[in-house]
C-alpha atoms as a PDB file:
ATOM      1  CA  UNK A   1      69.298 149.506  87.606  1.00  0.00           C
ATOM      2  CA  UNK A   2      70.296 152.992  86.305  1.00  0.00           C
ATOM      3  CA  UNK A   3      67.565 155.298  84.893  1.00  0.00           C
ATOM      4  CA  UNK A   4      67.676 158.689  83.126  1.00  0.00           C
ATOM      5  CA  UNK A   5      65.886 161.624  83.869  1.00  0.00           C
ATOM      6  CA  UNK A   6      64.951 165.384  81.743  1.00  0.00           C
ATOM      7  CA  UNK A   7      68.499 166.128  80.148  1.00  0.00           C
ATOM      8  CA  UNK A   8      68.263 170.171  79.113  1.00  0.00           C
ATOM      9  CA  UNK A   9      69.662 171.154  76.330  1.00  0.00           C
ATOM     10  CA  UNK A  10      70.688 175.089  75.904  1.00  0.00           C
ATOM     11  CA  UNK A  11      70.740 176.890  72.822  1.00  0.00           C
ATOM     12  CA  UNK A  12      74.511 178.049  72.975  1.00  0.00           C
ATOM     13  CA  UNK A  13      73.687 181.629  72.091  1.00  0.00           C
ATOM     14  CA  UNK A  14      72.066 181.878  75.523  1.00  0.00           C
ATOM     15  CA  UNK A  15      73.014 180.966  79.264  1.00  0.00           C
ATOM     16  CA  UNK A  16      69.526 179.084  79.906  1.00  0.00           C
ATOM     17  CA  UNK A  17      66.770 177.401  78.188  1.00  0.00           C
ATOM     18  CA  UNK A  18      64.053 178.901  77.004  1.00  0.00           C
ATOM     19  CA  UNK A  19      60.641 177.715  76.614  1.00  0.00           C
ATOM     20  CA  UNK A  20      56.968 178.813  75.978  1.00  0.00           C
ATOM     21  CA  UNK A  21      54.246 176.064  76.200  1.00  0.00           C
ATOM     22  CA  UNK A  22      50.745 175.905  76.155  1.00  0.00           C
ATOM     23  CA  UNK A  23      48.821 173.440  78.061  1.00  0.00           C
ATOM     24  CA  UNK A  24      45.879 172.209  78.047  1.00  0.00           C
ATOM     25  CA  UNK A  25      43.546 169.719  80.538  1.00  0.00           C
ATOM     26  CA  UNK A  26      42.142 168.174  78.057  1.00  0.00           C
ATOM     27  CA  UNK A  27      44.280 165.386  78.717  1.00  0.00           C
ATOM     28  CA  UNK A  28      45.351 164.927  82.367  1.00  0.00           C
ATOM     29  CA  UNK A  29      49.141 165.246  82.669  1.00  0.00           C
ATOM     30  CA  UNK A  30      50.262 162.788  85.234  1.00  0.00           C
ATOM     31  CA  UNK A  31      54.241 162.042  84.771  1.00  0.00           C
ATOM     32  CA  UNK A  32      56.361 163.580  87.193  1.00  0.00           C
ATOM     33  CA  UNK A  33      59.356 164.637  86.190  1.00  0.00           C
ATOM     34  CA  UNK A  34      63.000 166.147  87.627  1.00  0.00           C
ATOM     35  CA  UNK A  35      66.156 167.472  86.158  1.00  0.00           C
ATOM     36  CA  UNK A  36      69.520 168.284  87.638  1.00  0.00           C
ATOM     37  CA  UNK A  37      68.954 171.872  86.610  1.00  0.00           C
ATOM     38  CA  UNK A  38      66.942 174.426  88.726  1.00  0.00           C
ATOM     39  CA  UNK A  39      63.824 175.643  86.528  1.00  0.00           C
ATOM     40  CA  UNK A  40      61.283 178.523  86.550  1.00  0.00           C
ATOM     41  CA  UNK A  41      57.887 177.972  85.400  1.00  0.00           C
ATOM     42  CA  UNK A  42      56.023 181.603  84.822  1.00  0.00           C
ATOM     43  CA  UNK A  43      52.362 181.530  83.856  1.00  0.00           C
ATOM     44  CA  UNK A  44      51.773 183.865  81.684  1.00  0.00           C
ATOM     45  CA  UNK A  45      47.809 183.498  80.885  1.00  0.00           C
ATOM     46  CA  UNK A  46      45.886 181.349  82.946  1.00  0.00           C
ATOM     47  CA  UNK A  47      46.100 179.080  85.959  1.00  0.00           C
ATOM     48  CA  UNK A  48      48.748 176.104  86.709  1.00  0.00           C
ATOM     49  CA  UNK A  49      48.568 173.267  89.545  1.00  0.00           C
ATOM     50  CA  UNK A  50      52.048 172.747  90.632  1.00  0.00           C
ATOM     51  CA  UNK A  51      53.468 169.977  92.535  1.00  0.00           C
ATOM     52  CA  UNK A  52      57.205 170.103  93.941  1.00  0.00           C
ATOM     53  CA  UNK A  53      58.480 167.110  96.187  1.00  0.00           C
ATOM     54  CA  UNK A  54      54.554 165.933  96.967  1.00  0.00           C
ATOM     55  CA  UNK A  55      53.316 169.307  97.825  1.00  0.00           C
ATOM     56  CA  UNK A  56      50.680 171.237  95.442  1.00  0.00           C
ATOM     57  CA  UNK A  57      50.476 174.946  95.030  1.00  0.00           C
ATOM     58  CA  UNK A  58      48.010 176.886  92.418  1.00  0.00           C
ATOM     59  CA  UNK A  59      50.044 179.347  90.460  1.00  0.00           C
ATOM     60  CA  UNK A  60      48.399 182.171  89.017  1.00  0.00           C
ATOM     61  CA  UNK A  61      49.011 184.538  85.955  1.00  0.00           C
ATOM     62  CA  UNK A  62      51.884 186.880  86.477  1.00  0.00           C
ATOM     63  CA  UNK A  63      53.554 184.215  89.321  1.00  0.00           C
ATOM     64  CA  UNK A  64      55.941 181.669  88.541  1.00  0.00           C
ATOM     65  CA  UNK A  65      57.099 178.793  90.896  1.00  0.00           C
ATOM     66  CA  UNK A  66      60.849 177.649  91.435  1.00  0.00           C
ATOM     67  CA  UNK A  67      62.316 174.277  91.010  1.00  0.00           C
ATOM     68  CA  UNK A  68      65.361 173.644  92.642  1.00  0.00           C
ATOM     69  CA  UNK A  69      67.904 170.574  91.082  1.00  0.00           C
ATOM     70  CA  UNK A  70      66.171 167.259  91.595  1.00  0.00           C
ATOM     71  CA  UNK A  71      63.040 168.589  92.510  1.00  0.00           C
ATOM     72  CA  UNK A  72      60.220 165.437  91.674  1.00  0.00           C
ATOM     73  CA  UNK A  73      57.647 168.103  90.011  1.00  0.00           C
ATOM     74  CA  UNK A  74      54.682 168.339  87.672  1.00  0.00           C
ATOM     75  CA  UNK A  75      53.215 170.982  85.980  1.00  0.00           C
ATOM     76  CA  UNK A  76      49.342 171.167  84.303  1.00  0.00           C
ATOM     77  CA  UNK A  77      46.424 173.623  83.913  1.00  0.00           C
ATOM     78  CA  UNK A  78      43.572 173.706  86.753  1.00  0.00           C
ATOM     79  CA  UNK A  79      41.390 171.059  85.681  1.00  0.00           C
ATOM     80  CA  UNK A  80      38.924 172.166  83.031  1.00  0.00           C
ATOM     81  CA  UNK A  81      41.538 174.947  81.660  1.00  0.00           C
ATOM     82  CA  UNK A  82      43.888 176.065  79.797  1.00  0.00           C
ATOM     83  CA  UNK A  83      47.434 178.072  80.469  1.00  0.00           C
ATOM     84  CA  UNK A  84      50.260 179.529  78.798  1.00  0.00           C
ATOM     85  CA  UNK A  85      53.597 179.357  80.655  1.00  0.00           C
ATOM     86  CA  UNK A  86      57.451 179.852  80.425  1.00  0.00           C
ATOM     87  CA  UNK A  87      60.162 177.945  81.535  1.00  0.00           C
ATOM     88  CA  UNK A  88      63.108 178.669  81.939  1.00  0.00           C
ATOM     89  CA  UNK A  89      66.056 176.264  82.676  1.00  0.00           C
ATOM     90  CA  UNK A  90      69.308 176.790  84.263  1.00  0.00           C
ATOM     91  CA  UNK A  91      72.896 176.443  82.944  1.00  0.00           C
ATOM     92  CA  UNK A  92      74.788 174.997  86.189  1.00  0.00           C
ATOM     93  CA  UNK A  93      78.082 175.543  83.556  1.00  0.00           C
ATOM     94  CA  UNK A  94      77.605 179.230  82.912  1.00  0.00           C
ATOM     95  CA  UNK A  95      76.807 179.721  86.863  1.00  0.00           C
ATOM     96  CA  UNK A  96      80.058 178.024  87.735  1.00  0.00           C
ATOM     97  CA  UNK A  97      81.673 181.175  85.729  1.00  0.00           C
ATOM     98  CA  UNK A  98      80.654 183.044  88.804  1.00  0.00           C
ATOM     99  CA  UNK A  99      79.538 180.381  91.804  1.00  0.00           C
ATOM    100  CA  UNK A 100      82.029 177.589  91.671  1.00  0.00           C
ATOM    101  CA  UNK A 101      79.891 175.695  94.598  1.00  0.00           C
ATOM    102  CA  UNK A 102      76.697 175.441  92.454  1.00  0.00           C
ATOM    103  CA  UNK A 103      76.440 172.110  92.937  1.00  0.00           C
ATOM    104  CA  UNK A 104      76.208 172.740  96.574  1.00  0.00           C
ATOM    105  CA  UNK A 105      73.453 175.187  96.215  1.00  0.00           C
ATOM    106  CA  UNK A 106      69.690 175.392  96.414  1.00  0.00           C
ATOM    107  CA  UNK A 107      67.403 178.940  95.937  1.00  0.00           C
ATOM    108  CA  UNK A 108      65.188 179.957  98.655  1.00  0.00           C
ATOM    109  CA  UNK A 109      62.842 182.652  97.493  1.00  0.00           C
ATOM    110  CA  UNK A 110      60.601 184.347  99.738  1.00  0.00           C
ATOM    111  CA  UNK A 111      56.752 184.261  97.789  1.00  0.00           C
ATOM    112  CA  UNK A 112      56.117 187.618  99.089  1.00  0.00           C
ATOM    113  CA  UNK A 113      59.244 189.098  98.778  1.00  0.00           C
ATOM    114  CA  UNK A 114      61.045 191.802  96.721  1.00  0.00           C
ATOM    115  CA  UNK A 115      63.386 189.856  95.220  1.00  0.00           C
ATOM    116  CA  UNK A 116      60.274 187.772  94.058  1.00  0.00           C
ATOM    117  CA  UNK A 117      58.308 190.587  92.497  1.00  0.00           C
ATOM    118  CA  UNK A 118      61.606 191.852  91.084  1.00  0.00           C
ATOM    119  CA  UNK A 119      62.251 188.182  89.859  1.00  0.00           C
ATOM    120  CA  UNK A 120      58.423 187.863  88.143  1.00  0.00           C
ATOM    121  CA  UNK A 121      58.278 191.339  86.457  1.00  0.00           C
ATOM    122  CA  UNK A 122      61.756 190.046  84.661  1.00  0.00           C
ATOM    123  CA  UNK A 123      60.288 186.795  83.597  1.00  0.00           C
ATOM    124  CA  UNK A 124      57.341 188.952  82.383  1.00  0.00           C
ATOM    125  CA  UNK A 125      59.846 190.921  80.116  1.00  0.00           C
ATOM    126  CA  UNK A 126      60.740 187.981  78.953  1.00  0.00           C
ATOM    127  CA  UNK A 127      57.665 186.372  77.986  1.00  0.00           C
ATOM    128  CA  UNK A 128      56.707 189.499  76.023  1.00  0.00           C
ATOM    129  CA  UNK A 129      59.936 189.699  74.466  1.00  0.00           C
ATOM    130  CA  UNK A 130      59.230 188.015  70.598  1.00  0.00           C
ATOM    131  CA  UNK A 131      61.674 187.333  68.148  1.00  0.00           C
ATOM    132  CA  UNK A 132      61.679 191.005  66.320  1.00  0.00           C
ATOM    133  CA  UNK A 133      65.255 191.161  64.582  1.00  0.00           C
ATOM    134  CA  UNK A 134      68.985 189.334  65.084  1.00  0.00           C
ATOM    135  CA  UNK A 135      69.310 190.912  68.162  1.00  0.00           C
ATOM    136  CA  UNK A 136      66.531 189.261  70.740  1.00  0.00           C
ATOM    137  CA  UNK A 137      69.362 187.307  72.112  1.00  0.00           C
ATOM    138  CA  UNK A 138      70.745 189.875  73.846  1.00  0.00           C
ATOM    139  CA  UNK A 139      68.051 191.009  75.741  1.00  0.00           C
ATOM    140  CA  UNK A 140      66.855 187.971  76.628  1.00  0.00           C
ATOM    141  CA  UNK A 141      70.662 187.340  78.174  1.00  0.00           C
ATOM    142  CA  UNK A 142      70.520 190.743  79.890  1.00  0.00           C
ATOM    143  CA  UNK A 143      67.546 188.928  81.728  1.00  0.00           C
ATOM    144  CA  UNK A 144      68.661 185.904  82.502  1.00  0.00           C
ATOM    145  CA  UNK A 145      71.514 187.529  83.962  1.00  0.00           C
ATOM    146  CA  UNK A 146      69.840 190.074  86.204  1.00  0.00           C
ATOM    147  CA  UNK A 147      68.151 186.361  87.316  1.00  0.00           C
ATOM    148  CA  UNK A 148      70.785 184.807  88.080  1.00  0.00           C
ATOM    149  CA  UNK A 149      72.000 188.078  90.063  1.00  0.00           C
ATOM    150  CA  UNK A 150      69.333 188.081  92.215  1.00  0.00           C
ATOM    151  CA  UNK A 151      69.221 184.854  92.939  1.00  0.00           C
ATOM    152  CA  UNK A 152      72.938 184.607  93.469  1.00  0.00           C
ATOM    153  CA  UNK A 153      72.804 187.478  95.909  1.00  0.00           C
ATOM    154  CA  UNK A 154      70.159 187.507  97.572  1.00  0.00           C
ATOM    155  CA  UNK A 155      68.496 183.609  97.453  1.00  0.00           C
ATOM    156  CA  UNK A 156      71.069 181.630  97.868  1.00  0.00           C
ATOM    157  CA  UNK A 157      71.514 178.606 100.071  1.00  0.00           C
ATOM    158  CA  UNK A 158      73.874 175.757 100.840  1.00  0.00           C
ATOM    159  CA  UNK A 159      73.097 172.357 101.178  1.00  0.00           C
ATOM    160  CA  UNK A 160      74.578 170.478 104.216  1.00  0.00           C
ATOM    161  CA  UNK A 161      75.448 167.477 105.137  1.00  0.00           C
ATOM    162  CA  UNK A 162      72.163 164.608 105.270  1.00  0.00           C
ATOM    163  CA  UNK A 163      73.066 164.695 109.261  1.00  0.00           C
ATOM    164  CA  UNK A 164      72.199 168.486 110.052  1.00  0.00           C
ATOM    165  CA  UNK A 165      69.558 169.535 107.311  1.00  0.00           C
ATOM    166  CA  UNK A 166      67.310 167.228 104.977  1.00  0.00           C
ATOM    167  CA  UNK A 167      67.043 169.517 101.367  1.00  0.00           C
ATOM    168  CA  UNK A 168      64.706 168.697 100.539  1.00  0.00           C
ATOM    169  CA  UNK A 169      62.428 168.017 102.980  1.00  0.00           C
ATOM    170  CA  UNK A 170      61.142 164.371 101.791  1.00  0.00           C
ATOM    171  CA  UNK A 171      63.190 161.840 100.271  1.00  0.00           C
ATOM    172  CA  UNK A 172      62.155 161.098  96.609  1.00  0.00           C
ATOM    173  CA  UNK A 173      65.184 158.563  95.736  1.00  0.00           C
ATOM    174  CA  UNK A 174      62.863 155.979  95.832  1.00  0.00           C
ATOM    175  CA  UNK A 175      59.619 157.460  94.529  1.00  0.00           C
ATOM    176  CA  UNK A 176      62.539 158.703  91.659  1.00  0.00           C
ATOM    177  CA  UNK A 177      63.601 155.184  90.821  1.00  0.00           C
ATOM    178  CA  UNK A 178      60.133 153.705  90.909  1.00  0.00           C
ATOM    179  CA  UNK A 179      57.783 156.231  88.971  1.00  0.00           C
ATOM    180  CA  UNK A 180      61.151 155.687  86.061  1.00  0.00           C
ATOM    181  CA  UNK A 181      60.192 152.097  86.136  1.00  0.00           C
ATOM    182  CA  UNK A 182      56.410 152.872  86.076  1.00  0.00           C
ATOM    183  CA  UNK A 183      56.769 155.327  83.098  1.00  0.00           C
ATOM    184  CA  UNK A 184      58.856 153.082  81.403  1.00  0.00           C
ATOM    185  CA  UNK A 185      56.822 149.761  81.840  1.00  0.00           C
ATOM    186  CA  UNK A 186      53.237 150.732  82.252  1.00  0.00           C
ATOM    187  CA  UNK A 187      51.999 149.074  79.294  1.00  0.00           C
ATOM    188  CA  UNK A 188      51.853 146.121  80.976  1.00  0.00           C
ATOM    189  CA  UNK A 189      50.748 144.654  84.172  1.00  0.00           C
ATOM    190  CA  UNK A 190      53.210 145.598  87.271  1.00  0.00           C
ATOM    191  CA  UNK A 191      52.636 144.097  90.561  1.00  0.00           C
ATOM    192  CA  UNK A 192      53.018 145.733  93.681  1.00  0.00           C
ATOM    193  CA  UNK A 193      55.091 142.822  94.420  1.00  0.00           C
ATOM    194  CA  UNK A 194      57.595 143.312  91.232  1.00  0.00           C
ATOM    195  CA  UNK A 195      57.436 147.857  92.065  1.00  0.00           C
ATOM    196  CA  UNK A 196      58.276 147.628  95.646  1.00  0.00           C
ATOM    197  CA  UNK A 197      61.480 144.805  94.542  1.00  0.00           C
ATOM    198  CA  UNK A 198      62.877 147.365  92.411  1.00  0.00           C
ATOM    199  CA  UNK A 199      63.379 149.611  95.340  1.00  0.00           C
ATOM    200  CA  UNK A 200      63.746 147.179  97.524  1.00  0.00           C
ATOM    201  CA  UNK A 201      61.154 147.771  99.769  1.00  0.00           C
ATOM    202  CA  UNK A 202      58.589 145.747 101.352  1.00  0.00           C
ATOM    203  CA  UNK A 203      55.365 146.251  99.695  1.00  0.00           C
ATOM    204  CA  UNK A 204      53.395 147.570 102.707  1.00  0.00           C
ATOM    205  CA  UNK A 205      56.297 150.122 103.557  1.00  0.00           C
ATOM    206  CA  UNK A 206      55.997 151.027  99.779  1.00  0.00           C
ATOM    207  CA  UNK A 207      52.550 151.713  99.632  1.00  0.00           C
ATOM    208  CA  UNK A 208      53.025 154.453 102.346  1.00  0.00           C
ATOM    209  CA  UNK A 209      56.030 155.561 101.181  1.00  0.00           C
ATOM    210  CA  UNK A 210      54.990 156.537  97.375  1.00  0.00           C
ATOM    211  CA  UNK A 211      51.737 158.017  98.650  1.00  0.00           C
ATOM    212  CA  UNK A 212      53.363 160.180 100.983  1.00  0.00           C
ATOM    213  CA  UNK A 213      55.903 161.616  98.930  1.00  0.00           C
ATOM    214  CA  UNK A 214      53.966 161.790  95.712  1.00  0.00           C
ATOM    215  CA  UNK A 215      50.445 162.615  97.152  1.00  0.00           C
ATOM    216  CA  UNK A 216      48.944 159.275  95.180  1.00  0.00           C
ATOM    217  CA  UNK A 217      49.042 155.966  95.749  1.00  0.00           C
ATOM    218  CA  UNK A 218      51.004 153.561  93.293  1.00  0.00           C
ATOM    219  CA  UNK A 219      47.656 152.260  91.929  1.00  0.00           C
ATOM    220  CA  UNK A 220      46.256 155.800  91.050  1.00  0.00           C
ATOM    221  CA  UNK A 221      49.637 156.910  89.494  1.00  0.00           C
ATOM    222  CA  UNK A 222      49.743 153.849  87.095  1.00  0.00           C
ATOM    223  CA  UNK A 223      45.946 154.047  86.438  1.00  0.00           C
ATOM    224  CA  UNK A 224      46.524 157.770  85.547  1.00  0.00           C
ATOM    225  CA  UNK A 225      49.555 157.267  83.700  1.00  0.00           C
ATOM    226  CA  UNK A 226      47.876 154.632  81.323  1.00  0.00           C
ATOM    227  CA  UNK A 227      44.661 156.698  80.999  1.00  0.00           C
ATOM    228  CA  UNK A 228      46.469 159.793  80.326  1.00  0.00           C
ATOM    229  CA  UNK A 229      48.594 157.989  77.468  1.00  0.00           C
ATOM    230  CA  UNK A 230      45.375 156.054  76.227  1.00  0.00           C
ATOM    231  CA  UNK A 231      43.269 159.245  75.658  1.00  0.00           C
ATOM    232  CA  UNK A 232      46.051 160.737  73.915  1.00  0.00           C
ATOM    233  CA  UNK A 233      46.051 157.809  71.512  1.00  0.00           C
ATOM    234  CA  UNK A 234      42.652 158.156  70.801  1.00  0.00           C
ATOM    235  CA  UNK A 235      43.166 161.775  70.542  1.00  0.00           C
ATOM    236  CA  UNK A 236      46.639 162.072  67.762  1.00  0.00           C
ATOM    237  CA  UNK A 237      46.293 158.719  66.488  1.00  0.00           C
ATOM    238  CA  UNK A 238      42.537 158.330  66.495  1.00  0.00           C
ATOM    239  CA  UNK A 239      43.022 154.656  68.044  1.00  0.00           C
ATOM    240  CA  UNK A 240      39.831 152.855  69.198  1.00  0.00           C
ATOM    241  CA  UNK A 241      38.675 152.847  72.872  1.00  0.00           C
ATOM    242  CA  UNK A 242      39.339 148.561  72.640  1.00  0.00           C
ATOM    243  CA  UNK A 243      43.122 149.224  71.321  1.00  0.00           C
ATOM    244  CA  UNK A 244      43.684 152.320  72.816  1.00  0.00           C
ATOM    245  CA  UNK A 245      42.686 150.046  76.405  1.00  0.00           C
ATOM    246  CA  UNK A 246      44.824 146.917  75.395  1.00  0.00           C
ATOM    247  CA  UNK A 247      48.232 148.913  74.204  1.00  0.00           C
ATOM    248  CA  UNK A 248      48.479 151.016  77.136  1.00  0.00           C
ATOM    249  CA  UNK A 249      48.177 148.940  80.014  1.00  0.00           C
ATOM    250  CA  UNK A 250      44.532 148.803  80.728  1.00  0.00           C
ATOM    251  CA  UNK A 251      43.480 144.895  81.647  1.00  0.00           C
ATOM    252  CA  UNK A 252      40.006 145.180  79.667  1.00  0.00           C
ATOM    253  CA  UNK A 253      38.197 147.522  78.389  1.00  0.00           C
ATOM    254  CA  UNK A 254      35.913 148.119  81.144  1.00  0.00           C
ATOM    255  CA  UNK A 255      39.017 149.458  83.359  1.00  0.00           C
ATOM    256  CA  UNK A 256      39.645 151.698  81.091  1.00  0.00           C
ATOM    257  CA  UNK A 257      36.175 153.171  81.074  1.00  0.00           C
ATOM    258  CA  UNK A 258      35.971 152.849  84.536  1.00  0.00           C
ATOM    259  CA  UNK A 259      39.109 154.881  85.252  1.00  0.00           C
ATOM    260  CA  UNK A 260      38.307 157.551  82.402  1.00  0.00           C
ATOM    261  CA  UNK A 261      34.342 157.898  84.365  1.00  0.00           C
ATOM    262  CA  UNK A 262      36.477 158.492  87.613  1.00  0.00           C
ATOM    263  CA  UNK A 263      38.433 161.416  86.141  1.00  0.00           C
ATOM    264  CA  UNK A 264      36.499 162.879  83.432  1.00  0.00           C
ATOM    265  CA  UNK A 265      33.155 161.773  83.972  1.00  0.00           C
ATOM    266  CA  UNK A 266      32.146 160.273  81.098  1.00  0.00           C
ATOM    267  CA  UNK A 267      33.339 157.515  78.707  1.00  0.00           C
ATOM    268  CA  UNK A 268      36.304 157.575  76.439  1.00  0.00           C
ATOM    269  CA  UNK A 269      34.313 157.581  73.467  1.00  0.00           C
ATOM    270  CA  UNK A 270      32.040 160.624  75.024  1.00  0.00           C
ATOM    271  CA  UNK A 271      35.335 162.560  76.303  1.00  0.00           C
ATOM    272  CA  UNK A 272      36.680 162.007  72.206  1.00  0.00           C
ATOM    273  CA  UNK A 273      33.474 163.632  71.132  1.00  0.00           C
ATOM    274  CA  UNK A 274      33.517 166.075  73.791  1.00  0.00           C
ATOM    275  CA  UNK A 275      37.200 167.832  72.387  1.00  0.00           C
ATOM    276  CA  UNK A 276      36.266 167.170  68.562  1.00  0.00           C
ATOM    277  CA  UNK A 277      33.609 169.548  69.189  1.00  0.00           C
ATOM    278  CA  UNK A 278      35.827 172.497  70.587  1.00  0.00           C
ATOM    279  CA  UNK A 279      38.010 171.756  67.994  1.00  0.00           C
END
């Protein structure tokens, strides 16, 4: 069985995508996500908990973290905060103007490095770069390029064969297939049994497998996954705590409590409260 993953879509006018979110942990962000095409996520204001491939790293403002193609990552604010960020996603179709072996290519860039500072004082011009007149576009290509220059030039690596180097480091082709069959069927009961079928792994080797590539086990994932999606119900669609339980997955009510105690501390009905008064 075949899923799909992030497909970015470029504004033509410019040789990467450009975004500029804010996030906030007022709901816990727990999907992880990849993307054939490398990203950069700079924060801008704030902090941001990063995971790439099972590994977490705290990114603070005025840093940004790279994601090469295929990294399994996930992106949220420190818990209890807020952060502004921007991403920006690669073209692998404008780089094969000028690398034709792109898809044979991975960035290493050193954290405390030049071509790093040089690299986050450009996404920096970027973030402060608004939409003044017609004529944004073309400085925000002028960056992009000088980007993909430096990265080109001076952080670029090939990937080999599986026999002499492992890029990356931990194989997510089967976390990748089962967290797309979690996302997409969470609403409703899935066995340990049924998850490690799909990949066709015993369930033992399964539960060892997902935890150490993804840092959780499968149980915490799904848990997370269906309060995450719950307490946004109750949140944009003002769904009770009974039907916001029963529609996402939760068995009874009193998981769902139970789960939202373990990562919020409180009830879901106390946690609603809680953001309607900052609001």
């Amino acid at each position: 069985m075949d899923y799909q993953y992030d497909v970015v879509n470029y504004d033509k006018n410019i040789p990467a995508t450009i975004m500029h979110l804010y996030l906030s942990s007022d709901t816990r962000k727990t999907e992880l996500q990849w993307h054939r095409e490398p990203e950069l996520v700079y924060v801008i204001e704030g902090t941001s908990e990063c995971s790439r491939n099972g590994e977490s790293k705290i990114v603070d403002e005025g840093d940004f973290i790279l994601f090469n193609s295929e990294d399994v990552h996930l992106v949220r604010p420190v818990s209890g905060t807020s952060c502004r960020l921007l991403c920006v996603n690669f073209s692998f179709e404008y780089i094969r103007m000028f690398c034709k072996s792109i898809d044979s290519v991975f960035f290493d860039i050193g954290e405390n490095s030049e071509v790093y500072r040089q690299i986050a004082a450009i996404l920096g011009d970027i973030a402060r770069t608004g939409s003044e007149d017609d004529y944004t576009s073309l400085l925000q290509i002028s960056y992009i390029n000088k980007i993909y220059y430096l990265l080109l030039s001076r952080c670029m690596c090939f990937r080999r064969s599986a026999g002499s180097l492992s890029v990356p480091r931990r194989d997510f082709s089967y976390a990748k297939t089962a967290i797309a069959y979690i996302n997409e069927n969470y609403k409703r009961e899935i066995p340990l049994d049924e998850i490690s079928s799909v990949v066709n792994l015993s369930p033992s080797y399964f539960s060892k497998y997902f935890k150490n590539v993804t840092q959780v086990s499968f149980s915490e994932y799904l848990a997370n996954l269906r309060l995450e999606n719950a307490i946004n119900d109750m949140l944009t669609h003002n769904s009770t705590v009974s039907t916001a339980a029963l529609e996402n997955g939760f068995a009874n009510v009193k998981s769902f409590i139970t789960q939202c105690k373990k990562i919020y501390h409180c009830t879901p009905a106390q946690y609603k409260k809680r953001i309607a008064g900052r609001a």
